[in-house]
Protein backbone atom coordinates (compact mmCIF):
# COMPACT_ATOMS: atom_id res chain seq x y z
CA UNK A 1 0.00 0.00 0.00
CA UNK A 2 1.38 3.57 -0.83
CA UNK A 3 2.50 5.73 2.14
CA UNK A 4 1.37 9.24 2.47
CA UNK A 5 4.21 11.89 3.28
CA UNK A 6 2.99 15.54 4.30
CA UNK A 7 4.88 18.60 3.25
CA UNK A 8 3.48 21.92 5.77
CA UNK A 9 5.92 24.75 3.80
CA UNK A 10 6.55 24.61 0.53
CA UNK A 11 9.99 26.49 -0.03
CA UNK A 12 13.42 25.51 -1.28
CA UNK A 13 13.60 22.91 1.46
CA UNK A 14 9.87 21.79 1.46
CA UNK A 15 10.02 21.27 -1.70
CA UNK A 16 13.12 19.11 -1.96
CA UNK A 17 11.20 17.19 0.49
CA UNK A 18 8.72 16.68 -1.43
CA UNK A 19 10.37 15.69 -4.34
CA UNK A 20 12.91 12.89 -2.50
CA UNK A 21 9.51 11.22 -0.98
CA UNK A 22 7.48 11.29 -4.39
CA UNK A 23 10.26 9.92 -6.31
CA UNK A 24 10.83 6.86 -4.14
CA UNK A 25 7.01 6.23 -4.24
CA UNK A 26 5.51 7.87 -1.44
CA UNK A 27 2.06 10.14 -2.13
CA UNK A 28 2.74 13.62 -1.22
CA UNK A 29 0.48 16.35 0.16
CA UNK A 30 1.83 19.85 0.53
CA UNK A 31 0.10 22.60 2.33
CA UNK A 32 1.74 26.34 1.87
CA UNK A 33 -0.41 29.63 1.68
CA UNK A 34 1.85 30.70 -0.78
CA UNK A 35 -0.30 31.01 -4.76
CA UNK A 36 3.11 30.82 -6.14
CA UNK A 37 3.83 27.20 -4.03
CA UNK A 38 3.00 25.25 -7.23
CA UNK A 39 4.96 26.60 -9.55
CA UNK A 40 8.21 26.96 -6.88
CA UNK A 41 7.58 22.93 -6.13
CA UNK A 42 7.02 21.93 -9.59
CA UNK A 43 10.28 23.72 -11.09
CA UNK A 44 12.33 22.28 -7.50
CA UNK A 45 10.70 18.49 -8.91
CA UNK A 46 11.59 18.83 -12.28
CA UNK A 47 15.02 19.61 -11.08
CA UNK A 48 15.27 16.12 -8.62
CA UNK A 49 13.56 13.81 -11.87
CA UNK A 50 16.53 15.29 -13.95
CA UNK A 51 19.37 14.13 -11.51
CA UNK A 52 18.11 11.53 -8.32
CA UNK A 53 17.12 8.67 -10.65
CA UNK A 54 20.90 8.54 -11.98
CA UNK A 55 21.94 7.68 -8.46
CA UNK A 56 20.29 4.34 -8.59
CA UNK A 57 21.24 1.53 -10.32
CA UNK A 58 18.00 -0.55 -9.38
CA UNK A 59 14.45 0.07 -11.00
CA UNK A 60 13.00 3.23 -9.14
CA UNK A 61 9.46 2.89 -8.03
CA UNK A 62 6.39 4.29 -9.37
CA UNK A 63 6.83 7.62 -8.70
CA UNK A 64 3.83 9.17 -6.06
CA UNK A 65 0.86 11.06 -6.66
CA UNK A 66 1.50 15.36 -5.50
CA UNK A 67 -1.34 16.76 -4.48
CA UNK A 68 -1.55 20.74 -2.83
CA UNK A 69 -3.90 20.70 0.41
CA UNK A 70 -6.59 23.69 1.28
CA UNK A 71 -5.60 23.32 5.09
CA UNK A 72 -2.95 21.92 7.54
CA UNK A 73 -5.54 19.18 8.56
CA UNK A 74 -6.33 18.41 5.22
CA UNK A 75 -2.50 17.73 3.90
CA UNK A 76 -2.05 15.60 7.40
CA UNK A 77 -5.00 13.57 7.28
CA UNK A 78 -4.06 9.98 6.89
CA UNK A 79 -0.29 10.97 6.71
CA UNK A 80 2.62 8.52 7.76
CA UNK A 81 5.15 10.82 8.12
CA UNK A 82 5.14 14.50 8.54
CA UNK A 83 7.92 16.97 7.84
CA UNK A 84 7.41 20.78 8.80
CA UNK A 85 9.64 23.02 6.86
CA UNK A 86 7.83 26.87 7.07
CA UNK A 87 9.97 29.80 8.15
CA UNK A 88 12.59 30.13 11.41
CA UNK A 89 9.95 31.60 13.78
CA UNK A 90 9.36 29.88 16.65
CA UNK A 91 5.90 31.04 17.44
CA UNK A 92 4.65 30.36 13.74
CA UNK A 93 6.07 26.65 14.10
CA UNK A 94 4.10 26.47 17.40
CA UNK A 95 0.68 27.07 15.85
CA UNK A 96 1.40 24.71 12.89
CA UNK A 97 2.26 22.00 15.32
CA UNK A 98 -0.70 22.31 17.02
CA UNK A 99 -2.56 22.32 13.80
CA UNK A 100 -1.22 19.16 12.79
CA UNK A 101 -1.33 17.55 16.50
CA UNK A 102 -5.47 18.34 16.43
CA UNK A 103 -5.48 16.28 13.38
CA UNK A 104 -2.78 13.61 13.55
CA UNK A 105 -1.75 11.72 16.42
CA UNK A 106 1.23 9.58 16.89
CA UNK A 107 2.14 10.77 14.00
CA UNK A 108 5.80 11.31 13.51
CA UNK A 109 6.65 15.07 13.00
CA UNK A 110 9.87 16.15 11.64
CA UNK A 111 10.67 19.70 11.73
CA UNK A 112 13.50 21.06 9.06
CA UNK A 113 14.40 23.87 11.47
CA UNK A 114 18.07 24.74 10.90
CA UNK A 115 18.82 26.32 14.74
CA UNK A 116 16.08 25.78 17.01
CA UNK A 117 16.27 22.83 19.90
CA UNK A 118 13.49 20.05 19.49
CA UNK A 119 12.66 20.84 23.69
CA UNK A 120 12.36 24.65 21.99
CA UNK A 121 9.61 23.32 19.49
CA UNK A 122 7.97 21.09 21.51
CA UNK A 123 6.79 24.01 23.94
CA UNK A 124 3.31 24.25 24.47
CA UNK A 125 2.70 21.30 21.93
CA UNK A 126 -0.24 18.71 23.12
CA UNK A 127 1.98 15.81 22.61
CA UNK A 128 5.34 16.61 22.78
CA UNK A 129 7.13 13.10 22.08
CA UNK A 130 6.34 13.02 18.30
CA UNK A 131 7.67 16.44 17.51
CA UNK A 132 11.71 16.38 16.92
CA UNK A 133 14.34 17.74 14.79
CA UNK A 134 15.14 16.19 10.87
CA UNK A 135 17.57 18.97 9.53
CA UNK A 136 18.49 18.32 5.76
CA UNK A 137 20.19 19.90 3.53
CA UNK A 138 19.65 21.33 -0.10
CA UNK A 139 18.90 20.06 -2.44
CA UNK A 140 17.22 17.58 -0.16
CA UNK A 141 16.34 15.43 -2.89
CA UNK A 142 19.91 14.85 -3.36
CA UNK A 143 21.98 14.96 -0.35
CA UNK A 144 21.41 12.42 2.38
CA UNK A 145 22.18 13.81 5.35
CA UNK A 146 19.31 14.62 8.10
CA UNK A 147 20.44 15.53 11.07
CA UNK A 148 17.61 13.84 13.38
CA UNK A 149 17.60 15.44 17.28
CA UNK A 150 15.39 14.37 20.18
CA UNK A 151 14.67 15.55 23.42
CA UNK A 152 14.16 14.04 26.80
CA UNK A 153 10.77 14.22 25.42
CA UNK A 154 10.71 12.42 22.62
CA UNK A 155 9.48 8.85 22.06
CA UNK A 156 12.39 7.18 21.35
CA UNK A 157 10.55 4.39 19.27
CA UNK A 158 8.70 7.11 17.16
CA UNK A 159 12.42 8.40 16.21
CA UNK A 160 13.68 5.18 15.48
CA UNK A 161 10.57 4.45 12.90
CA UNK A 162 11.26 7.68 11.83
CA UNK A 163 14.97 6.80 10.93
CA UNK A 164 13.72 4.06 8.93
CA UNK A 165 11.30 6.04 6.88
CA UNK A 166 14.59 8.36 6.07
CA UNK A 167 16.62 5.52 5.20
CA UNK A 168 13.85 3.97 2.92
CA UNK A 169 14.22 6.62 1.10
CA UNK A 170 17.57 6.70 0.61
CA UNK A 171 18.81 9.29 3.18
CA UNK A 172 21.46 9.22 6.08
CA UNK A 173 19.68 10.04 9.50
CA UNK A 174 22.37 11.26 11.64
CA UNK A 175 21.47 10.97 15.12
CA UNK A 176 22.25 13.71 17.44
CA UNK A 177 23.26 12.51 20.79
CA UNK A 178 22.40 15.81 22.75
CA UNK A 179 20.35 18.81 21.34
CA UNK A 180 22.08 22.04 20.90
CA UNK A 181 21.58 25.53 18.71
CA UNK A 182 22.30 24.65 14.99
CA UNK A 183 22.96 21.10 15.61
CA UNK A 184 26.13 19.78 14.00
CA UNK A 185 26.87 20.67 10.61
CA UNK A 186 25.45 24.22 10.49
CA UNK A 187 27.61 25.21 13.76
CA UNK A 188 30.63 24.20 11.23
CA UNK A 189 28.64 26.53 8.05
CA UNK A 190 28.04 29.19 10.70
CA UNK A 191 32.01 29.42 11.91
CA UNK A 192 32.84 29.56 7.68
CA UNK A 193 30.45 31.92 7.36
CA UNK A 194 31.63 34.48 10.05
CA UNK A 195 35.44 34.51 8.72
CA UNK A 196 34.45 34.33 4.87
CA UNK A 197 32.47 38.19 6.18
CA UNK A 198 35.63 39.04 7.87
CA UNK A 199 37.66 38.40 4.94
CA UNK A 200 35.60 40.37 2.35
CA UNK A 201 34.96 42.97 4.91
CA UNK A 202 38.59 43.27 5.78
CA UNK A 203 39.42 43.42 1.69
CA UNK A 204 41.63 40.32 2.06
CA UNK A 205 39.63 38.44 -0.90
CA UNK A 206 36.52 38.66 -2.61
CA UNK A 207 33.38 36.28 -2.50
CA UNK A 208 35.21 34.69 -5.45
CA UNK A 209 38.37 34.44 -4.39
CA UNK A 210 37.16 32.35 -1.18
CA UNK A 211 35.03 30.39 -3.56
CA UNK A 212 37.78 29.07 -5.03
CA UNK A 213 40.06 28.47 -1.99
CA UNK A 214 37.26 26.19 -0.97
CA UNK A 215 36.16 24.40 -3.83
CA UNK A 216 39.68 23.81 -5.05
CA UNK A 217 41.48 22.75 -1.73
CA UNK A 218 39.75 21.72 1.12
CA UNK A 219 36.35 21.05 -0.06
CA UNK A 220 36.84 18.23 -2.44
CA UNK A 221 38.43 16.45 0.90
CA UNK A 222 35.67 17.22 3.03
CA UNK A 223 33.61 16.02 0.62
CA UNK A 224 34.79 12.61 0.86
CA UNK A 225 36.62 12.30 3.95
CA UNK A 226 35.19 14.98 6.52
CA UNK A 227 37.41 16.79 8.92
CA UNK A 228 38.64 14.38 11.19
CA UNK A 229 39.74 11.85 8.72
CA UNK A 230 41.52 14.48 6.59
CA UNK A 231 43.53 15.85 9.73
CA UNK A 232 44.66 11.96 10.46
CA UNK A 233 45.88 11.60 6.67
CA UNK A 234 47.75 14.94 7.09
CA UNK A 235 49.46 13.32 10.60
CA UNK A 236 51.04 11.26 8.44
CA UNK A 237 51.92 7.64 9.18
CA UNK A 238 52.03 8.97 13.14
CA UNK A 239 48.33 9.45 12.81
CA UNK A 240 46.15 11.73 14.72
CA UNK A 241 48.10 12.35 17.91
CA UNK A 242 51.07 13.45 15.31
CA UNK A 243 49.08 16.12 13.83
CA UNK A 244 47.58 17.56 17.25
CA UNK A 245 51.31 17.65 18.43
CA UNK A 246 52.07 19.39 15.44
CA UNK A 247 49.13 22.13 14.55
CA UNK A 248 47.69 22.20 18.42
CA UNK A 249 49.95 25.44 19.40
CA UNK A 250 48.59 27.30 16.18
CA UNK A 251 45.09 27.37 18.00
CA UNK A 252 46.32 30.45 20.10
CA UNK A 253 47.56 31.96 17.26
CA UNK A 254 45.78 35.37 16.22
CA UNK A 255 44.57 33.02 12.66
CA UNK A 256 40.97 34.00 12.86
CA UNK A 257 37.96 35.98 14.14
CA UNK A 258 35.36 33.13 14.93
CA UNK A 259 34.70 34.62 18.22
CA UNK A 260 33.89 38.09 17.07
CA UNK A 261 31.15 39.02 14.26
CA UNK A 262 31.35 41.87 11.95
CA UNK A 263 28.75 44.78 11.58
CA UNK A 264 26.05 43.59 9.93
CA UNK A 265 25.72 47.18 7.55
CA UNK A 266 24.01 48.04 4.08
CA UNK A 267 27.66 48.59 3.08
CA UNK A 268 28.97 45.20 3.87
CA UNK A 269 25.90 43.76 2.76
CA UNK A 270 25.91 45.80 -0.69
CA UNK A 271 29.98 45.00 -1.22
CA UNK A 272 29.04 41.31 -0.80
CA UNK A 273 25.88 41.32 -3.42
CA UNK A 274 27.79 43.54 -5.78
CA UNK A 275 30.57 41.00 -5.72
CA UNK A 276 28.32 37.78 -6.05
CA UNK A 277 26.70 39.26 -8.97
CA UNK A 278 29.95 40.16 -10.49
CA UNK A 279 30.95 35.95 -9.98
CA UNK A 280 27.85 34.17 -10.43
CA UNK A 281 25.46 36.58 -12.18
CA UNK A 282 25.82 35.63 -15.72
CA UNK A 283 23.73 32.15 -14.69
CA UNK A 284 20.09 32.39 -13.49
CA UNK A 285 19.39 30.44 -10.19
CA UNK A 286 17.80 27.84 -11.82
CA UNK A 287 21.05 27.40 -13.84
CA UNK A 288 23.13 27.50 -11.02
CA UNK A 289 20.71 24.48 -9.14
CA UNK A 290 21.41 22.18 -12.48
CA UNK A 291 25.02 22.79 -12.39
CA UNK A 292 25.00 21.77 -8.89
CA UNK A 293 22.61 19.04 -9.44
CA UNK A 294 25.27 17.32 -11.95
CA UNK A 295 28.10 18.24 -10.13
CA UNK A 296 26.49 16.42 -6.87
CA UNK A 297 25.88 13.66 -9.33
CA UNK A 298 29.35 12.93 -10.67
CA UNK A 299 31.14 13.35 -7.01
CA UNK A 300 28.40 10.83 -5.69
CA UNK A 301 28.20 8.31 -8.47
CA UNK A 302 32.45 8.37 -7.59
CA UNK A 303 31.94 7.64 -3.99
CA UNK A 304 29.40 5.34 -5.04
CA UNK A 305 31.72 3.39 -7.69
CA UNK A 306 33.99 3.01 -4.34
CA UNK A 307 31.71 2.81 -1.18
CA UNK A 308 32.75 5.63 0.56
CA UNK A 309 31.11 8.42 2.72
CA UNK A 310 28.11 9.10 0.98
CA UNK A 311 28.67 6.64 -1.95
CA UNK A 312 27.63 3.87 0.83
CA UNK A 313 24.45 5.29 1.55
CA UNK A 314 23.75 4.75 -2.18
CA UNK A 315 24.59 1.45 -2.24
CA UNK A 316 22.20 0.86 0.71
CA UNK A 317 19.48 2.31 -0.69
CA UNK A 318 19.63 0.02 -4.10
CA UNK A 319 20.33 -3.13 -1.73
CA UNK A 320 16.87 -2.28 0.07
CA UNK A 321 15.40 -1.14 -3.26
CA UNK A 322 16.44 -4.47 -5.04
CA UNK A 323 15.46 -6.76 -1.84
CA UNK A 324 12.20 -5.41 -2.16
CA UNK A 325 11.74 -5.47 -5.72
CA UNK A 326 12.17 -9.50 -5.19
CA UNK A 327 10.50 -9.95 -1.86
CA UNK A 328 7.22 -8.26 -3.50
CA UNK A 329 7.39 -10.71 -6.29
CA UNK A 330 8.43 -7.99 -9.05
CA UNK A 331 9.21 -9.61 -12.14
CA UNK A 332 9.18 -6.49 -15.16
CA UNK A 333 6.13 -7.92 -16.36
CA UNK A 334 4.11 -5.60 -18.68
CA UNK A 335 7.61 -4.03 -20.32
CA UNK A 336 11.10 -4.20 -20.27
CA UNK A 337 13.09 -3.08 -17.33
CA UNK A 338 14.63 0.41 -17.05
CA UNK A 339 18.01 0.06 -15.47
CA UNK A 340 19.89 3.10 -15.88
CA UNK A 341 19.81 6.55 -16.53
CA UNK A 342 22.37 8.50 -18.10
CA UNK A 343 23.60 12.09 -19.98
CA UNK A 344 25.45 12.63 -22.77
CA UNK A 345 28.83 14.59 -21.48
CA UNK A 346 31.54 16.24 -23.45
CA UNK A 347 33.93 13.23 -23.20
CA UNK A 348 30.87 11.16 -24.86
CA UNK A 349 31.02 12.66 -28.41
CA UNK A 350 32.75 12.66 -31.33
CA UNK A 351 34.17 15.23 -34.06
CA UNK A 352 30.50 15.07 -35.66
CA UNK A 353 28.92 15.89 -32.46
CA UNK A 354 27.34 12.79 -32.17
CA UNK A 355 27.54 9.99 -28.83
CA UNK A 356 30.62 7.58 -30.02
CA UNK A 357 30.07 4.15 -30.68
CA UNK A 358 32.09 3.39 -27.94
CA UNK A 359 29.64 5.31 -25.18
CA UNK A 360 27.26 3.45 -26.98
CA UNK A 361 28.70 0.26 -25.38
CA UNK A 362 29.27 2.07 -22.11
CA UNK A 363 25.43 2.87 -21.87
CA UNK A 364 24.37 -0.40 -22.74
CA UNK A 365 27.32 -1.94 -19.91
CA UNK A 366 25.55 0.45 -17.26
CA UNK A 367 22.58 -1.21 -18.26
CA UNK A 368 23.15 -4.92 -17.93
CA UNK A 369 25.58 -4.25 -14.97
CA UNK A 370 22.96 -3.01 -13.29
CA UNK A 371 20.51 -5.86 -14.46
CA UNK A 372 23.39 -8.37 -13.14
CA UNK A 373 23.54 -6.27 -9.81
CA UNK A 374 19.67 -6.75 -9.13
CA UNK A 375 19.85 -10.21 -9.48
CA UNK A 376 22.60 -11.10 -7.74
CA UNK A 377 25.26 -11.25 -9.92
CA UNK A 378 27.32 -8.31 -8.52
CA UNK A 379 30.87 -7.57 -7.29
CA UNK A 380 30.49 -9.78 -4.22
CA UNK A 381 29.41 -12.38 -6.55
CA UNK A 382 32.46 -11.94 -8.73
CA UNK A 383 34.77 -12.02 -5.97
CA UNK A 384 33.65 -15.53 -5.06
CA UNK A 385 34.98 -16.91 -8.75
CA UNK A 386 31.87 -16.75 -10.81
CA UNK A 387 30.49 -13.94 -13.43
CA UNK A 388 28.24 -13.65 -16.37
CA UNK A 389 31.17 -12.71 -19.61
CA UNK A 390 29.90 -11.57 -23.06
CA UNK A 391 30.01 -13.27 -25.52
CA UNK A 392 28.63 -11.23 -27.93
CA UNK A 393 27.07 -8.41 -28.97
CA UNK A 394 25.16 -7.22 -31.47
CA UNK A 395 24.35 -3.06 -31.84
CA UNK A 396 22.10 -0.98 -34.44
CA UNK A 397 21.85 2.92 -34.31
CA UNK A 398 18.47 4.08 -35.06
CA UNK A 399 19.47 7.47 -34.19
CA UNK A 400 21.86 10.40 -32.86
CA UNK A 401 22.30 10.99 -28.87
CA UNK A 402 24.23 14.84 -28.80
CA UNK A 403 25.93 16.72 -26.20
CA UNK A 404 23.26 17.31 -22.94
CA UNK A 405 21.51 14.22 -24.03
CA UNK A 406 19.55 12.62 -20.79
CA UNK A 407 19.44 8.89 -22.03
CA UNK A 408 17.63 5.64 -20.44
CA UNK A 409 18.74 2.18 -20.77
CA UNK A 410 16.09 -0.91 -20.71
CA UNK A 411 16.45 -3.91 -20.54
CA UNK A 412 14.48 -7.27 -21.79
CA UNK A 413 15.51 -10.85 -21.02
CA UNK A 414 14.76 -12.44 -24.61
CA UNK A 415 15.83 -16.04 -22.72
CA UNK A 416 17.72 -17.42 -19.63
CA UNK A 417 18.42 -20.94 -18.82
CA UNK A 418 21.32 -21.97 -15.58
CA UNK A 419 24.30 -21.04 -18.29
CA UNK A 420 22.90 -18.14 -20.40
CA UNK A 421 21.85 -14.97 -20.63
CA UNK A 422 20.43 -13.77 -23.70
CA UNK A 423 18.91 -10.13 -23.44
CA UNK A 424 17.79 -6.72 -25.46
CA UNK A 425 18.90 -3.52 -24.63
CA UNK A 426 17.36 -0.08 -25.63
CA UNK A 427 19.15 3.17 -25.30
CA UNK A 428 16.09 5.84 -25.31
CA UNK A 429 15.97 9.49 -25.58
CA UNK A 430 12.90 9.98 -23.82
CA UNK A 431 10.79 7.94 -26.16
CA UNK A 432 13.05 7.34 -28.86
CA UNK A 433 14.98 4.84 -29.20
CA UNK A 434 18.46 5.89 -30.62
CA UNK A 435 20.25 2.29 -30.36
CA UNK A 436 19.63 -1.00 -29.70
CA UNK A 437 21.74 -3.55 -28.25
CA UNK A 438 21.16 -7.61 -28.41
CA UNK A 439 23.85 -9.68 -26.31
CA UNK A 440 24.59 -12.77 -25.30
CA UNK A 441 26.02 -13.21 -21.88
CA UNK A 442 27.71 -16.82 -20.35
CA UNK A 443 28.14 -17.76 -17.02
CA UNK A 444 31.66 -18.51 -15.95
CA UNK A 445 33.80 -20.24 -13.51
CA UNK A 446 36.38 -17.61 -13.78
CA UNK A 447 39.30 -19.69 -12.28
CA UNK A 448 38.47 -23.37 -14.05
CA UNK A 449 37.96 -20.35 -17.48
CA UNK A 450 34.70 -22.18 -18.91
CA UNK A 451 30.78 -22.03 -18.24
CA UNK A 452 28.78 -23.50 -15.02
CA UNK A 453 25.29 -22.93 -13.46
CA UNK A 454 24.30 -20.15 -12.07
CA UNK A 455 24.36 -19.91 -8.22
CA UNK A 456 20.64 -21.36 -7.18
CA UNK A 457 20.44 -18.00 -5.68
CA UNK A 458 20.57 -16.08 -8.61
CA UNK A 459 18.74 -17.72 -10.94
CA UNK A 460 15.99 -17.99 -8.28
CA UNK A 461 15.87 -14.22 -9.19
CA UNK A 462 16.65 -14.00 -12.96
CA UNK A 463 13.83 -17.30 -13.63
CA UNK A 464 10.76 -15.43 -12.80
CA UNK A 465 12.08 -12.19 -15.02
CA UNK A 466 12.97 -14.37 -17.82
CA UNK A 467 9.08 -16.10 -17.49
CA UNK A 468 7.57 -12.36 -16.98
CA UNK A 469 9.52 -11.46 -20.20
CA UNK A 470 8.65 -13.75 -22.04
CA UNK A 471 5.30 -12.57 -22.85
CA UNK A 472 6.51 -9.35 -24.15
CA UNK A 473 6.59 -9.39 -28.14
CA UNK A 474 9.69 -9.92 -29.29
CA UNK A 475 11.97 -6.80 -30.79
CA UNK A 476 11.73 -7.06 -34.58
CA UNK A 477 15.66 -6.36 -34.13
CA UNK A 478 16.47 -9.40 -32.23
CA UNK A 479 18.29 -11.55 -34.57
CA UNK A 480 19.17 -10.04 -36.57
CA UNK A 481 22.73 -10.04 -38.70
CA UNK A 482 25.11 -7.18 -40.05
CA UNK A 483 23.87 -5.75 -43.18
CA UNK A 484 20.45 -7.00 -42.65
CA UNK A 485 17.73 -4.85 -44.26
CA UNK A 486 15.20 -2.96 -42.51
């Protein structure tokens, strides 16, 4: 049975919230005052279905029904799971919680606040254990983290479930072990924040100039390896202790101003807008968000390829994703299987400005890798001595995939018995398909070097796709030979 998520807000934040439950499957209401809340939502959805499906390398589910609520009660009638996300003022997110608590009860309530304390927004509240802290960050739809805080208050069972929900749908609840202002992560933004002012304030460098001093030093390792990690690598082989030793006396040196905060005044504040625009303000915002959105996507997919930092997370999700795909007795039936998605990148194309044939290949490797991963087949798999090989392949273009490109590949078991694998790949452009790929794969003992059975475990998985598949008609282009006409 679908779940039901409810959105109260329906900004930047509530609307990435909205998006990462709809598009793993959840219904979503949304209730914000706001006439423009539609439009804001839709553009901040169209935005996750461009980039969060080419995080997964299982079939995504059915993506949810959206619907926009008159009321509070009416978005949180019948809801699972509730996530508050209106604006940073404590008595506003008082009377919405005791909107939703006249309506809903037991009901886990997640607020998106960014400084206040969960015992600071349970105040006054008529049940005070369901109401706690889940603190993403944007785009929400693509980052995992939530920072979940409780109080003495809460219902420590109702967080729990609640940390499930999160990591059902593929996000990283990061429990808090004591509630303080700002949490975790934006105490760290906060101390960045206060020197980056100083800087530009002081004339030492411009919004730009710290931009860069971020993004190309210190932030790619954060990215992957946080603070604490990075410090140990830069000990050395001594490790940790070696690096405190080392950079511990330079916290009494006069190297920054976290303590103090610089006048907040219309001419810092104009010196700091005049020099954004001057970076960034050749790109509209929406621009901007689709840069990031890719950028996210490559640096992810990365930690993904190696299961690291976030790049785990990932791979959890498509483990539960794929479990349940099997455990409800999903087979494909009804059409073939969509396995990957993909975009066309500079690197892809050729001197025509057309996708080489060899990306071609790529796509449709992404594709049956991931069909291999879902049924079992995968790098564990491998590293026991067994793998499916190709042994052939057979490719048509039926058209041209260019630079920007978003591309999906499907894919259709034409037959499987304990040794083979014989399946159909489309490449699509949205509809179109611009290639088709027919292969045959082989399962191998890799260190006796010749074919076997399938583990019992695996083809207790690829079976029942094969049968399901096997009532789809068959693609005129299976079979067919080089030179072949049309």
């Amino acid at each position: 049975m679908t779940r039901k998520a409810s959105i109260i807000g329906g900004g930047v934040i509530g609307g990435g919230w909205a998006a990462r439950f709809l598009l793993n499957g959840w219904d979503v209401s949304v209730f914000d005052p706001d006439p423009q809340a539609e439009r804001k939502i839709g553009e901040v959805l169209a935005n996750a279905r461009r980039s969060l499906p080419a995080l997964s390398d299982v079939p995504i589910p059915a993506e949810g029904r959206l619907s926009f609520a008159a009321s509070i009660a009416e978005s949180v009638e019948g809801a699972d799971y509730i996530q508050e996300s209106v604006s940073e003022r404590l008595p506003l997110k008082h009377r919405v919680f005791a909107e939703i608590q006249a309506v809903a009860k037991g009901v886990p309530i997640g607020s998106s606040t960014s400084g206040f304390k969960p015992s600071e927004l349970q105040e006054g509240a008529a049940d005070p254990s369901t109401i706690f802290v889940s603190h993403p960050f944007n785009p929400v739809y693509l980052l995992p983290l939530s920072e979940i805080v409780p109080s003495p208050k809460s219902d420590l069972q109702i967080i729990e479930n609640a940390k499930e929900i999160l990591r059902e749908i593929g996000m990283f609840p990061l429990h808090v072990r004591k509630e303080i202002d700002a949490h975790i992560a934006d105490r760290f933004l906060e101390a960045v924040w206060r020197e980056a002012l100083w800087l530009v304030k002081d004339g030492i460098a411009t919004t730009e100039e710290i931009d860069e001093a971020i993004r190309m030093g210190f932030g790619l390792r954060w990215g992957q390896m946080g603070l604490f990690e990075t410090y140990r690598v830069a000990g050395g082989e001594a490790g940790m202790k070696h690096f405190m030793a080392q950079f511990g006396p330079c916290l009494q040196w006069p190297w920054t101003k976290l303590t103090d905060v610089p006048e907040f005044t219309e001419e810092l504040v104009d010196l700091i807008a005049g020099q954004s625009d001057e970076q960034s303000g050749k790109y509209t915002i929406r621009e901007l968000e689709r840069i990031r959105d890719q950028n996210l996507i490559g640096f992810l997919r990365a930690l993904k390829d190696r299961n690291w930092g976030a790049g785990k997370v990932l791979l959890d999700h498509d483990k539960r994703r794929s479990a349940a795909f099997h455990e409800a007795g999903k087979t494909g039936a009804g059409a073939p299987l969509a396995m990957a998605e993909m975009q066309v990148l500079p690197g892809w194309i050729d001197y025509n400005g057309h996708m080489t044939e060899s990306r071609y290949l790529f796509a449709s490797s992404e594709t049956s890798d991931a069909f291999l991963r879902l049924i079992g087949a995968d790098m564990d798999y491998v590293a026991k001595g067994h793998s499916y090989y190709t042994a052939e392949t057979h490719i048509m273009h039926l058209g041209e995939a260019k630079l920007g490109d978003r591309l999906t590949g499907t894919l259709q078991v034409l037959h499987a018995d304990e040794k083979r694998l014989h399946v159909f790949i489309r490449i699509l452009r949205g509809d179109e398909v611009v290639a088709s790929l027919e292969q045959m794969l082989l399962h191998v003992d890799m260190k006796a070097g010749r074919t076997c059975p399938a583990a019992p475990e695996v083809l207790a998985k690829l079976l029942p796709i094969a049968e399901a598949h096997g009532s789809l008609p068959r693609p005129a282009a299976a079979g067919r030979f080089v030179g072949q006409r049309k």
